[in-house]
PDB file of N, CA and C in Angstrom:
ATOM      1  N   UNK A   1      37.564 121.116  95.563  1.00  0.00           N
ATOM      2  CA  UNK A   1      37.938 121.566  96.872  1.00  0.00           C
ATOM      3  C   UNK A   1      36.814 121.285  97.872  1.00  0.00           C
ATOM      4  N   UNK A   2      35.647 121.467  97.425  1.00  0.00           N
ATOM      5  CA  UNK A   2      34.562 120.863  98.695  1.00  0.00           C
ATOM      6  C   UNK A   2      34.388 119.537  98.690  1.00  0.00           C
ATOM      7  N   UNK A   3      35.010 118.585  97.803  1.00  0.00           N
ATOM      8  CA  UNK A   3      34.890 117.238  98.133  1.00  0.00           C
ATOM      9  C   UNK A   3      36.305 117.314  99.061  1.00  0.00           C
ATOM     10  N   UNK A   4      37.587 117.868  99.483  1.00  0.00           N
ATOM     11  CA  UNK A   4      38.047 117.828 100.271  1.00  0.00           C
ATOM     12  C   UNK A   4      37.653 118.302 101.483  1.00  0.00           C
ATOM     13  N   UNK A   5      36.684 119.658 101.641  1.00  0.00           N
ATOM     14  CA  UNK A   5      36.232 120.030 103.094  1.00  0.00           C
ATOM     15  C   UNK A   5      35.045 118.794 103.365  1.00  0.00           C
ATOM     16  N   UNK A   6      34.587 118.136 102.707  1.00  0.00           N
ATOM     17  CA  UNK A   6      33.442 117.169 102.859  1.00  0.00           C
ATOM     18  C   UNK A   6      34.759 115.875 103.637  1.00  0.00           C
ATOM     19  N   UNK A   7      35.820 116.191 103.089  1.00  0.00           N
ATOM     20  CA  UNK A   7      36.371 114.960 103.901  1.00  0.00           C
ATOM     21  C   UNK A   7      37.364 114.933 105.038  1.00  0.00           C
ATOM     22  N   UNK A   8      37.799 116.612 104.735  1.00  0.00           N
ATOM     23  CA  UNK A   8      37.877 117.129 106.544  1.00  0.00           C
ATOM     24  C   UNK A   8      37.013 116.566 107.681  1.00  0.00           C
ATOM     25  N   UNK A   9      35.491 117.271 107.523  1.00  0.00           N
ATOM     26  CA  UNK A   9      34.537 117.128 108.173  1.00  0.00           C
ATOM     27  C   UNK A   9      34.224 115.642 108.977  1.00  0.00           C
ATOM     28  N   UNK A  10      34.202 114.728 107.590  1.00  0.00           N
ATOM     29  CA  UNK A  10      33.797 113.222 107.622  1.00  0.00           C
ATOM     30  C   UNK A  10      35.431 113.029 108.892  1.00  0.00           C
ATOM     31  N   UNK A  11      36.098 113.213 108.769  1.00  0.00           N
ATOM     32  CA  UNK A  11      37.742 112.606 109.406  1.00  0.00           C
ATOM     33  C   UNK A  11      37.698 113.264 110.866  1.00  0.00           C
ATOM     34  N   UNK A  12      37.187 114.631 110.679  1.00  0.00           N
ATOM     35  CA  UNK A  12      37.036 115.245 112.186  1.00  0.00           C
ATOM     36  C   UNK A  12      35.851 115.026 113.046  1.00  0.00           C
ATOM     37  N   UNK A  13      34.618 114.442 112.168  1.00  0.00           N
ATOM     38  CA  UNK A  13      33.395 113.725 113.380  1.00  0.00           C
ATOM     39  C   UNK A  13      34.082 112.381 113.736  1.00  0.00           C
ATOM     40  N   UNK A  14      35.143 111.142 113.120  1.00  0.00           N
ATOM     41  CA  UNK A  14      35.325 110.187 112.870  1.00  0.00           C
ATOM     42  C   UNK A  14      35.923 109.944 114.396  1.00  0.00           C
ATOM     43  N   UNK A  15      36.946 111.551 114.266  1.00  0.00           N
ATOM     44  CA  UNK A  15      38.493 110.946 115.264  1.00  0.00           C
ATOM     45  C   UNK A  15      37.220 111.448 116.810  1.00  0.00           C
ATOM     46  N   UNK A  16      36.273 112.870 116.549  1.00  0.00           N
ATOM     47  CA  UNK A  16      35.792 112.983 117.457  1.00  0.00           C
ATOM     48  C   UNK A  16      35.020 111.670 118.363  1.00  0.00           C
ATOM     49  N   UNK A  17      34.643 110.679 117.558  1.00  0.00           N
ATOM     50  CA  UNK A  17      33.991 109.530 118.178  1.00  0.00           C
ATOM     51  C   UNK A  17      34.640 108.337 118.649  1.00  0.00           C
ATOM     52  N   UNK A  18      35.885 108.256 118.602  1.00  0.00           N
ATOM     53  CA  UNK A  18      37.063 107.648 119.074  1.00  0.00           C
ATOM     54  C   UNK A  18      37.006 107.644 120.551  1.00  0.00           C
ATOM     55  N   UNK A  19      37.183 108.892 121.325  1.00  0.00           N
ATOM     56  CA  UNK A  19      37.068 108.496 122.731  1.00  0.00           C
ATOM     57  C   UNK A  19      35.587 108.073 123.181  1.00  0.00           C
ATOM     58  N   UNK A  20      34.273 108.484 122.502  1.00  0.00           N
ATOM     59  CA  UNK A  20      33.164 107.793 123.164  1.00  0.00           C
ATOM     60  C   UNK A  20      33.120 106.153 122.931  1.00  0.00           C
ATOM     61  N   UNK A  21      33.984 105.396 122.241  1.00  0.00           N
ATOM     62  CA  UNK A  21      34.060 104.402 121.523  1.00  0.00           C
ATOM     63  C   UNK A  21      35.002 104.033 122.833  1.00  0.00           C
ATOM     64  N   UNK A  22      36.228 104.149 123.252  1.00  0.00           N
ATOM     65  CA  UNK A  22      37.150 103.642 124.011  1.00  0.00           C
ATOM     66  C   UNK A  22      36.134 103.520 125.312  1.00  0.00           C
ATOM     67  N   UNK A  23      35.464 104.797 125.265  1.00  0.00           N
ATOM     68  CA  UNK A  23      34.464 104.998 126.560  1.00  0.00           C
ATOM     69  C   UNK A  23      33.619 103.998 127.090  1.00  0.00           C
ATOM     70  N   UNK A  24      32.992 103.345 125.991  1.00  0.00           N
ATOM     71  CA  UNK A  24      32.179 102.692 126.062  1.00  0.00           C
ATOM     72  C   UNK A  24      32.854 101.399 126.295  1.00  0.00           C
ATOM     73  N   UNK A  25      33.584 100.875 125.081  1.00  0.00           N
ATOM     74  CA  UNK A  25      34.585  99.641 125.505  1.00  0.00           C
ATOM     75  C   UNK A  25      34.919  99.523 127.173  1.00  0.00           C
ATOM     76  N   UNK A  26      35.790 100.302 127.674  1.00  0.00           N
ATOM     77  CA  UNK A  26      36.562 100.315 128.824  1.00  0.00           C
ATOM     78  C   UNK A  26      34.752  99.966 129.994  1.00  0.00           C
ATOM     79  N   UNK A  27      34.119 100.607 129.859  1.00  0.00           N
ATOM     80  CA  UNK A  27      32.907 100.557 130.789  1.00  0.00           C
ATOM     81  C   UNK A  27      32.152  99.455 130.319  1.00  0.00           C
ATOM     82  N   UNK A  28      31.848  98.870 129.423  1.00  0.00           N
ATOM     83  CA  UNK A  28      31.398  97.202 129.502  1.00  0.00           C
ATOM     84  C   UNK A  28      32.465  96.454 129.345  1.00  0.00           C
ATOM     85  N   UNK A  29      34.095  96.367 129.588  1.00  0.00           N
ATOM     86  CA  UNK A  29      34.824  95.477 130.090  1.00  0.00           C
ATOM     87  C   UNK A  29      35.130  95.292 131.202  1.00  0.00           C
ATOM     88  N   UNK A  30      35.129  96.657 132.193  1.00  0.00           N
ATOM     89  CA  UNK A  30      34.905  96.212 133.609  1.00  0.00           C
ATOM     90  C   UNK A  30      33.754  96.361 134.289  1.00  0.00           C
ATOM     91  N   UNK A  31      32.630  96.777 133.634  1.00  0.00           N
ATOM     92  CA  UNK A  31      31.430  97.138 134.405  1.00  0.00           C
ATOM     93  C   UNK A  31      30.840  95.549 134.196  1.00  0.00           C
ATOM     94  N   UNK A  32      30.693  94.864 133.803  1.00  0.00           N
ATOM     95  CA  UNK A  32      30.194  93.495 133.855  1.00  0.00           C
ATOM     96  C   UNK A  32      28.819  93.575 132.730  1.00  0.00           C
ATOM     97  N   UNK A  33      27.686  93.181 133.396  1.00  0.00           N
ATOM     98  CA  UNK A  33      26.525  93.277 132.580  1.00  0.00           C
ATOM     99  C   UNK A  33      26.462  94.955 132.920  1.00  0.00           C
ATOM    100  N   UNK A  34      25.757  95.674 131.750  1.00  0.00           N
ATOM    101  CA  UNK A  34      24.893  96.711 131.249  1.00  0.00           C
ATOM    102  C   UNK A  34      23.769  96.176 130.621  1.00  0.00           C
ATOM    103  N   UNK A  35      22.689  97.523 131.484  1.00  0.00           N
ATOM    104  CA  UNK A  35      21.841  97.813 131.034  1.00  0.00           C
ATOM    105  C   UNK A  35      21.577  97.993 129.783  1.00  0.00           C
ATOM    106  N   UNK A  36      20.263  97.174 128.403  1.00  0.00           N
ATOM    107  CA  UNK A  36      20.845  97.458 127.267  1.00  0.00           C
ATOM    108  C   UNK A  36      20.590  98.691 126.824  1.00  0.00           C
ATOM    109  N   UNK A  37      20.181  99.762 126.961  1.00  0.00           N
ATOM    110  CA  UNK A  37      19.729 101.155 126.395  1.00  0.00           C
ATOM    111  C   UNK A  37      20.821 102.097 127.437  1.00  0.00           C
ATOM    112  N   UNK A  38      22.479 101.964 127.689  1.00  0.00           N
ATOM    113  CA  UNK A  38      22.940 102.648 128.641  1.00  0.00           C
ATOM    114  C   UNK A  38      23.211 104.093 128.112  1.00  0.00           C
ATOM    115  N   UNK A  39      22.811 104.677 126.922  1.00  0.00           N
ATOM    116  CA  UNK A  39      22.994 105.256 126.006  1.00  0.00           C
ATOM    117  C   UNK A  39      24.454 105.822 125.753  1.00  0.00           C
ATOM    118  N   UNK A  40      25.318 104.356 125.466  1.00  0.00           N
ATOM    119  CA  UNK A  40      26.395 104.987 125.132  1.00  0.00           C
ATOM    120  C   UNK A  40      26.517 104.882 123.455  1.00  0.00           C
ATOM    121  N   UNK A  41      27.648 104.646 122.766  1.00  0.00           N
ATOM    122  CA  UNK A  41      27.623 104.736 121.198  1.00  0.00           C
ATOM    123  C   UNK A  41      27.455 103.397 120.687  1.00  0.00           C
ATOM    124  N   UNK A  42      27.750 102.420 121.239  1.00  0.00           N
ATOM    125  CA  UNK A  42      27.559 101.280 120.572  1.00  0.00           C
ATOM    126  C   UNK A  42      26.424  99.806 121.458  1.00  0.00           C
ATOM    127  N   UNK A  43      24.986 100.175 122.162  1.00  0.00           N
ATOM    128  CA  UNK A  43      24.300  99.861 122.999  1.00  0.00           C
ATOM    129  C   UNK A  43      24.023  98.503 122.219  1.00  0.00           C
ATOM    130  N   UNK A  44      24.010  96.963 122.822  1.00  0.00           N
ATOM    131  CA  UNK A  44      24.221  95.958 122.281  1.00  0.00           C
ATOM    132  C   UNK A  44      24.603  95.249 122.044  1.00  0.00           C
ATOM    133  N   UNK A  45      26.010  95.984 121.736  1.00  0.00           N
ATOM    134  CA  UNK A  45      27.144  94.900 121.560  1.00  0.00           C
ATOM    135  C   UNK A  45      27.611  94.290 122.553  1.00  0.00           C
ATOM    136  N   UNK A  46      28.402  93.119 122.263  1.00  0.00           N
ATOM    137  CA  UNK A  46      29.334  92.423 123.242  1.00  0.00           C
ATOM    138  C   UNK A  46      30.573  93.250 122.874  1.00  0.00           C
ATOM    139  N   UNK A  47      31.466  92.280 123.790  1.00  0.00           N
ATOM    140  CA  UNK A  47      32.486  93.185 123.914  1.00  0.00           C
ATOM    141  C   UNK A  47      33.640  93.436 122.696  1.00  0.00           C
ATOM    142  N   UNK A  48      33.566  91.934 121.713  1.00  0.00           N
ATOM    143  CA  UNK A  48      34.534  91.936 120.512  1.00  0.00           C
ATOM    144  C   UNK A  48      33.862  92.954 119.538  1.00  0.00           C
ATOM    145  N   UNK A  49      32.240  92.899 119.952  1.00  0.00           N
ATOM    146  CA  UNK A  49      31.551  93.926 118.744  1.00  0.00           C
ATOM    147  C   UNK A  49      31.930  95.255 119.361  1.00  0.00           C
ATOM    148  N   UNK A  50      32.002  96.085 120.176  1.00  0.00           N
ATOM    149  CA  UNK A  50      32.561  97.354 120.626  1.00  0.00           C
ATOM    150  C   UNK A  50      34.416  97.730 120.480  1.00  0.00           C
ATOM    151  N   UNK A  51      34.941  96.085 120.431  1.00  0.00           N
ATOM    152  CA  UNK A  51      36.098  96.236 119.651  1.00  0.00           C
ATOM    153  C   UNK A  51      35.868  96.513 118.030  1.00  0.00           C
ATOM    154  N   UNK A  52      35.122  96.115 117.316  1.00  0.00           N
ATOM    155  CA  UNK A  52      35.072  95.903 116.085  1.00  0.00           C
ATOM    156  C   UNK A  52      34.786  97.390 115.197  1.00  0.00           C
ATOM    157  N   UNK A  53      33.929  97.945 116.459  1.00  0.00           N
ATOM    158  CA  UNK A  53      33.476  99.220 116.353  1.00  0.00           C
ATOM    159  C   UNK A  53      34.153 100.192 116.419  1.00  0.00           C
ATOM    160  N   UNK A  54      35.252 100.129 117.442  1.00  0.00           N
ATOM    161  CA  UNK A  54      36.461 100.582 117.477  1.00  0.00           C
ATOM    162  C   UNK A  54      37.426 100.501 116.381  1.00  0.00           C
ATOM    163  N   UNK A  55      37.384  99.452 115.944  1.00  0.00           N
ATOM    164  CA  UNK A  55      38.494  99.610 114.534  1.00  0.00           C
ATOM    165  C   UNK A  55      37.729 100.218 113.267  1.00  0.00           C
ATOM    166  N   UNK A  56      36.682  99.949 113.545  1.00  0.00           N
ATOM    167  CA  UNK A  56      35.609 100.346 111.967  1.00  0.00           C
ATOM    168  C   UNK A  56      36.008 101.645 111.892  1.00  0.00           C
ATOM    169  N   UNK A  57      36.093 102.569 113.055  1.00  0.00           N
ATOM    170  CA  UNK A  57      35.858 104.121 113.479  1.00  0.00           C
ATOM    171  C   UNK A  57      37.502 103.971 112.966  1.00  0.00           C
ATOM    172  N   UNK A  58      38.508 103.428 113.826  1.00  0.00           N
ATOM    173  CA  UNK A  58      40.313 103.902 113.194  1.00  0.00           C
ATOM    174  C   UNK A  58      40.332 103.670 111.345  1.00  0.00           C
ATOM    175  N   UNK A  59      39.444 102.720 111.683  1.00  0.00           N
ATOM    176  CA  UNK A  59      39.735 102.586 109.551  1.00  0.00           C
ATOM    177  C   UNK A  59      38.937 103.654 108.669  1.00  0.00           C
ATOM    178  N   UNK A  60      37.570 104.122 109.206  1.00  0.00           N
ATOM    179  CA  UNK A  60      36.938 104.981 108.326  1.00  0.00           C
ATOM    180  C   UNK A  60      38.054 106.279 108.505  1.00  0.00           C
ATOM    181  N   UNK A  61      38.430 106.936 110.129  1.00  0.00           N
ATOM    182  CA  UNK A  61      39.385 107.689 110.285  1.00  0.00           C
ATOM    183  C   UNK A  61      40.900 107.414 108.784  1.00  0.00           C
ATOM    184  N   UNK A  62      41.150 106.791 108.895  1.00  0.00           N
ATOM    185  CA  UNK A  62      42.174 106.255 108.065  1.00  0.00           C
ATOM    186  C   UNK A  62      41.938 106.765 106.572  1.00  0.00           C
ATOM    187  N   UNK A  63      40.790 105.910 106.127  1.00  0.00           N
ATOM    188  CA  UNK A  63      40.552 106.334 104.580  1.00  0.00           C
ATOM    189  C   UNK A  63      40.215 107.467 104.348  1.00  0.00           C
ATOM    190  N   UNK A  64      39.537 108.434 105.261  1.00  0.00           N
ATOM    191  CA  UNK A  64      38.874 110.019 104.797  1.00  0.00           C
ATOM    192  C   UNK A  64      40.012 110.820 104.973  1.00  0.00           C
ATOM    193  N   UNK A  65      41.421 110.433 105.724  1.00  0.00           N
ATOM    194  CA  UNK A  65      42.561 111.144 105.752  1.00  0.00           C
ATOM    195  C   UNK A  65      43.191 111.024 104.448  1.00  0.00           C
ATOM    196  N   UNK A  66      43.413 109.363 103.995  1.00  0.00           N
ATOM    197  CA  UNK A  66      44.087 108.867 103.000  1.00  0.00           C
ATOM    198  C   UNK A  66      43.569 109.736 101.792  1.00  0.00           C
ATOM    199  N   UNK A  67      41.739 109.656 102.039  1.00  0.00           N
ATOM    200  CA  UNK A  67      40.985 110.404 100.527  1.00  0.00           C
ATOM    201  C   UNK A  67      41.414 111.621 100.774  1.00  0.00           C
ATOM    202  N   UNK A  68      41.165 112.748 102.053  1.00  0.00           N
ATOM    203  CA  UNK A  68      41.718 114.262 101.692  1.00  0.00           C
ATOM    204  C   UNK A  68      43.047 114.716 101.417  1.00  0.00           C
ATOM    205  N   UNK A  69      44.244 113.664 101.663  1.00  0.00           N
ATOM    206  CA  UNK A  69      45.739 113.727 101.347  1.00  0.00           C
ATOM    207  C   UNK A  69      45.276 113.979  99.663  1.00  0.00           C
ATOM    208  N   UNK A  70      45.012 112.724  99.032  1.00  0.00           N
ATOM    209  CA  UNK A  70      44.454 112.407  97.588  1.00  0.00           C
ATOM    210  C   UNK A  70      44.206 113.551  97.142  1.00  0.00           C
ATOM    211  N   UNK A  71      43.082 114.196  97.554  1.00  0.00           N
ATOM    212  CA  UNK A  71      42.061 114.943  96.794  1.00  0.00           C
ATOM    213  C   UNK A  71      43.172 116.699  96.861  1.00  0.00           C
ATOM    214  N   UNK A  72      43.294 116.590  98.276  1.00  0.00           N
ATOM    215  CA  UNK A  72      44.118 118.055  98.008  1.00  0.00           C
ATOM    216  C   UNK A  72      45.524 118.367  97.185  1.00  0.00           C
ATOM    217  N   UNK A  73      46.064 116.638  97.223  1.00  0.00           N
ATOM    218  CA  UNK A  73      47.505 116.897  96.383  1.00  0.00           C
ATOM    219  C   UNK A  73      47.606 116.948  94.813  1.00  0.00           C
ATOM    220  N   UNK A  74      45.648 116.738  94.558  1.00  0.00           N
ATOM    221  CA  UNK A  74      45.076 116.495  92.656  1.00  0.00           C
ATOM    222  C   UNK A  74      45.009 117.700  92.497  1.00  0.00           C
ATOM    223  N   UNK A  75      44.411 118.649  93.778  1.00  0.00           N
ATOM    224  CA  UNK A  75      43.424 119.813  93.444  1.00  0.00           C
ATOM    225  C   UNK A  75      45.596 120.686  93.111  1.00  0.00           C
ATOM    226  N   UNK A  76      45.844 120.604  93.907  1.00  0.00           N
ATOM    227  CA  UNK A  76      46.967 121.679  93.869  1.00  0.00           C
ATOM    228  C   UNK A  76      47.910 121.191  92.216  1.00  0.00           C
ATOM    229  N   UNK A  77      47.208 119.871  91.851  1.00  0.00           N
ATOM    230  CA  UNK A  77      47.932 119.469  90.868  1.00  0.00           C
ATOM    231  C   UNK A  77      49.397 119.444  90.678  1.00  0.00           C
ATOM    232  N   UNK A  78      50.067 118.930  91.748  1.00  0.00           N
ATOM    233  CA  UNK A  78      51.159 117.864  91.555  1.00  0.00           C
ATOM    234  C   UNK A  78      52.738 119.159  91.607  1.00  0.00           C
ATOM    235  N   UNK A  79      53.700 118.406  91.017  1.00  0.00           N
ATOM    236  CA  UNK A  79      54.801 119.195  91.609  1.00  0.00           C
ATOM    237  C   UNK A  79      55.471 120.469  90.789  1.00  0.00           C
ATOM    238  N   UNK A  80      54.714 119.810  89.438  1.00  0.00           N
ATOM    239  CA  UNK A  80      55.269 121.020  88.068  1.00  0.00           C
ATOM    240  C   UNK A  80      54.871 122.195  88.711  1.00  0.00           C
ATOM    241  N   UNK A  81      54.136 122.589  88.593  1.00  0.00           N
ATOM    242  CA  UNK A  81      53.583 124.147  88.510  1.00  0.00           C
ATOM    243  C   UNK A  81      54.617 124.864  89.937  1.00  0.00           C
ATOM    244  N   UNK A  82      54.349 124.004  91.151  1.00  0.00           N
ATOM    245  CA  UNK A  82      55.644 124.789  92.235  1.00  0.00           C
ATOM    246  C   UNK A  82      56.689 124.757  91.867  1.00  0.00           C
ATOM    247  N   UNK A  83      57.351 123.634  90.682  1.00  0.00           N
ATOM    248  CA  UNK A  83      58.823 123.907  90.357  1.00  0.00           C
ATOM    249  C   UNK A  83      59.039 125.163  89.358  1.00  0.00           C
ATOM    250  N   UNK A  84      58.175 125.244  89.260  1.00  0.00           N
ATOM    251  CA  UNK A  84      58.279 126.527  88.054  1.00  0.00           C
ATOM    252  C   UNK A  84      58.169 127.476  88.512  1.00  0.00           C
ATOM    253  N   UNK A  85      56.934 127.455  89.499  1.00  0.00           N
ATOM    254  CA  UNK A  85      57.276 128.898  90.517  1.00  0.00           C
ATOM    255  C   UNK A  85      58.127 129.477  90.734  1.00  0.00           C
ATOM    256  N   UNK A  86      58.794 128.641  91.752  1.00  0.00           N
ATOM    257  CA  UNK A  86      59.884 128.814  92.005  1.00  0.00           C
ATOM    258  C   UNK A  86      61.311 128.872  91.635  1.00  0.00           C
ATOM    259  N   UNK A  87      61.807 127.980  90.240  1.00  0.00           N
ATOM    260  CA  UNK A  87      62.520 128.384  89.549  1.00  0.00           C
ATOM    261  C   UNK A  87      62.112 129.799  89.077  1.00  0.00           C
ATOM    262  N   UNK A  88      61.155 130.341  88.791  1.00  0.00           N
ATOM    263  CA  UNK A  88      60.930 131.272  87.989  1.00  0.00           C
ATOM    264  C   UNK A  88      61.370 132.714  89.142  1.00  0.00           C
ATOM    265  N   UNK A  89      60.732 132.654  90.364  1.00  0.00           N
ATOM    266  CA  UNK A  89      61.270 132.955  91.711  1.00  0.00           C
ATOM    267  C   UNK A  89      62.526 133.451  91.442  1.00  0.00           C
ATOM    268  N   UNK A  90      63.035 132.749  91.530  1.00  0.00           N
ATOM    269  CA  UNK A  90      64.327 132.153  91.396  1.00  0.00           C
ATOM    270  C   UNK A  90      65.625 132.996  90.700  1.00  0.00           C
ATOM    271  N   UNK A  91      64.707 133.062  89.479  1.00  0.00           N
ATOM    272  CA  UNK A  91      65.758 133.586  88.432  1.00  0.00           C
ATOM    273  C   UNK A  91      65.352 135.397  88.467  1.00  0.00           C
ATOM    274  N   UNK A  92      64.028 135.588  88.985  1.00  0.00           N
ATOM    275  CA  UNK A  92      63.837 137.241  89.610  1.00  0.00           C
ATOM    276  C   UNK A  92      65.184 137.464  90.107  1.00  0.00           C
ATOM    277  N   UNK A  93      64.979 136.521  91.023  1.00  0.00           N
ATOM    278  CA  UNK A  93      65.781 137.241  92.586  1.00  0.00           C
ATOM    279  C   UNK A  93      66.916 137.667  92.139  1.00  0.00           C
ATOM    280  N   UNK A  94      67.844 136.816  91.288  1.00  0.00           N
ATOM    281  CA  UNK A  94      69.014 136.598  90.968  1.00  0.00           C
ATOM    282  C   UNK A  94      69.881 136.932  89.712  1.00  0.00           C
ATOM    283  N   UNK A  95      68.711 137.450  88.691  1.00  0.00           N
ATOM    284  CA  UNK A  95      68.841 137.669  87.627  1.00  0.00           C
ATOM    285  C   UNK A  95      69.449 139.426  87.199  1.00  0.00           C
ATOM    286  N   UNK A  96      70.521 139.527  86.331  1.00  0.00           N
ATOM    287  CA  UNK A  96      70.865 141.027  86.361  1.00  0.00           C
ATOM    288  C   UNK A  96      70.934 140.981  85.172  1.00  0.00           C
ATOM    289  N   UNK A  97      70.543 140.748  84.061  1.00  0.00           N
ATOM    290  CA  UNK A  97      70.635 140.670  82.695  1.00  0.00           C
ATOM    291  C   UNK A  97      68.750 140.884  82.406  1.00  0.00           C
ATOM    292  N   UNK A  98      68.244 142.330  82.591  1.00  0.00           N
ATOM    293  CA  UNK A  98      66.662 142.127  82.303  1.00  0.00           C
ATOM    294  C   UNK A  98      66.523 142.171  80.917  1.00  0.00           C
ATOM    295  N   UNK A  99      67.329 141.994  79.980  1.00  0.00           N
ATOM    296  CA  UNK A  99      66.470 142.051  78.953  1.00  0.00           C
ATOM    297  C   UNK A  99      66.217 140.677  78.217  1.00  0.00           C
ATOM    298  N   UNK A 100      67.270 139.562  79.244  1.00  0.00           N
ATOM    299  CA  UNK A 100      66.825 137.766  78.467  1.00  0.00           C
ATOM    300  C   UNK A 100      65.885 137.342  80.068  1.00  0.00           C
ATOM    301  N   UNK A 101      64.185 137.047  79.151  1.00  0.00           N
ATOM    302  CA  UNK A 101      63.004 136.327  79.943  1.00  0.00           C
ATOM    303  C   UNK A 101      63.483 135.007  80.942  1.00  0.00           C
ATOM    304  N   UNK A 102      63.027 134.862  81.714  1.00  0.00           N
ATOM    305  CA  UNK A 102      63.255 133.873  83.028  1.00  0.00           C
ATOM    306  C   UNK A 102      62.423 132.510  82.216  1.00  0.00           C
ATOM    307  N   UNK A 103      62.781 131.467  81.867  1.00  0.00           N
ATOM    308  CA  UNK A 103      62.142 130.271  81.859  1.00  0.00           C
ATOM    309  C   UNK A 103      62.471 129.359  82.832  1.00  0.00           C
ATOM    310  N   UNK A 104      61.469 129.111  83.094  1.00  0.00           N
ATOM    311  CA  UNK A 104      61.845 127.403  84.139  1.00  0.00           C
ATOM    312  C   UNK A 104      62.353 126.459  83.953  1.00  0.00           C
ATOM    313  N   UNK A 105      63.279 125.636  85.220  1.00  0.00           N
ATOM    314  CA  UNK A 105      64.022 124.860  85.137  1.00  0.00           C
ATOM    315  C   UNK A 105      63.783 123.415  84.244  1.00  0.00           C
ATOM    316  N   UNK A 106      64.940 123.150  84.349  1.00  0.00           N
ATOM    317  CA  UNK A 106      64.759 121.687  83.089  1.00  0.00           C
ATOM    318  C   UNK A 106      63.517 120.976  83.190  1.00  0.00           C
ATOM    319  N   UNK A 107      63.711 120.478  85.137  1.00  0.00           N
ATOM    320  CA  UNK A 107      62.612 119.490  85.785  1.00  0.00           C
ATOM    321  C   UNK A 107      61.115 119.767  85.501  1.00  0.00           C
ATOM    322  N   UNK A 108      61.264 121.550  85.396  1.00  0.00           N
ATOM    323  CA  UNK A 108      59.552 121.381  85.278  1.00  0.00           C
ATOM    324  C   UNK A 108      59.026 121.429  84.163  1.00  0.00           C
ATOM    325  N   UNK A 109      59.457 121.316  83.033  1.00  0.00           N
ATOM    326  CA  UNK A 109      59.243 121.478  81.872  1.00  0.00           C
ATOM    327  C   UNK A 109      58.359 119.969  81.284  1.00  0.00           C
ATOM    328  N   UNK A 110      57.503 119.360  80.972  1.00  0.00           N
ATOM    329  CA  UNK A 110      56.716 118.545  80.551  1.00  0.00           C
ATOM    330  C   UNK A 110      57.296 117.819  79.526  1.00  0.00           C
TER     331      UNK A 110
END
């Protein structure tokens, strides 16, 4: 579970640097020459490299989402255990015969 908050974190500084990234793009495509130390996020580049920088940032965004989807749908371990829950749920709610035990449905059975 903390390699998933480690990839919250990583995904929410990622998307946060997205608009200083557009920021910067948009202001050395119409500002002409800059100063090179203008201290924005990507000081240096030309303009395909502040594009490039821009996608680097949507793709790292991309994979630390892709990895915490991953990591949280391993940690909760998959669909058995909620089908059983809930069949098991299930047969509480609905059940008027207490003395035969509730087992879970066909599907979740291994």
């Amino acid at each position: 579970m903390a390699l998933a908050f480690v990839l919250l974190c990583l995904g929410s500084a990622t998307l946060l640097l997205v608009p200083l990234a557009f920021r910067d793009l948009i202001d050395f495509g119409f500002g002409g020459k800059q100063t090179p130390a203008n201290g924005g996020l990507a000081d240096g580049l030309s303009l395909n490299g502040r594009f490039l920088a821009l996608f680097a940032l949507a793709s790292l965004w991309a994979v630390t989402i892709a990895a915490r989807y991953y990591t949280v749908s391993w940690v909760a371990s998959g669909s058995r255990p909620i089908c059983a829950a809930r069949s098991t749920a299930r047969c509480w709610r609905s059940r008027r015969n207490f003395s035969k035990p509730c087992k879970p449905a066909k599907c979740c059975r291994g």
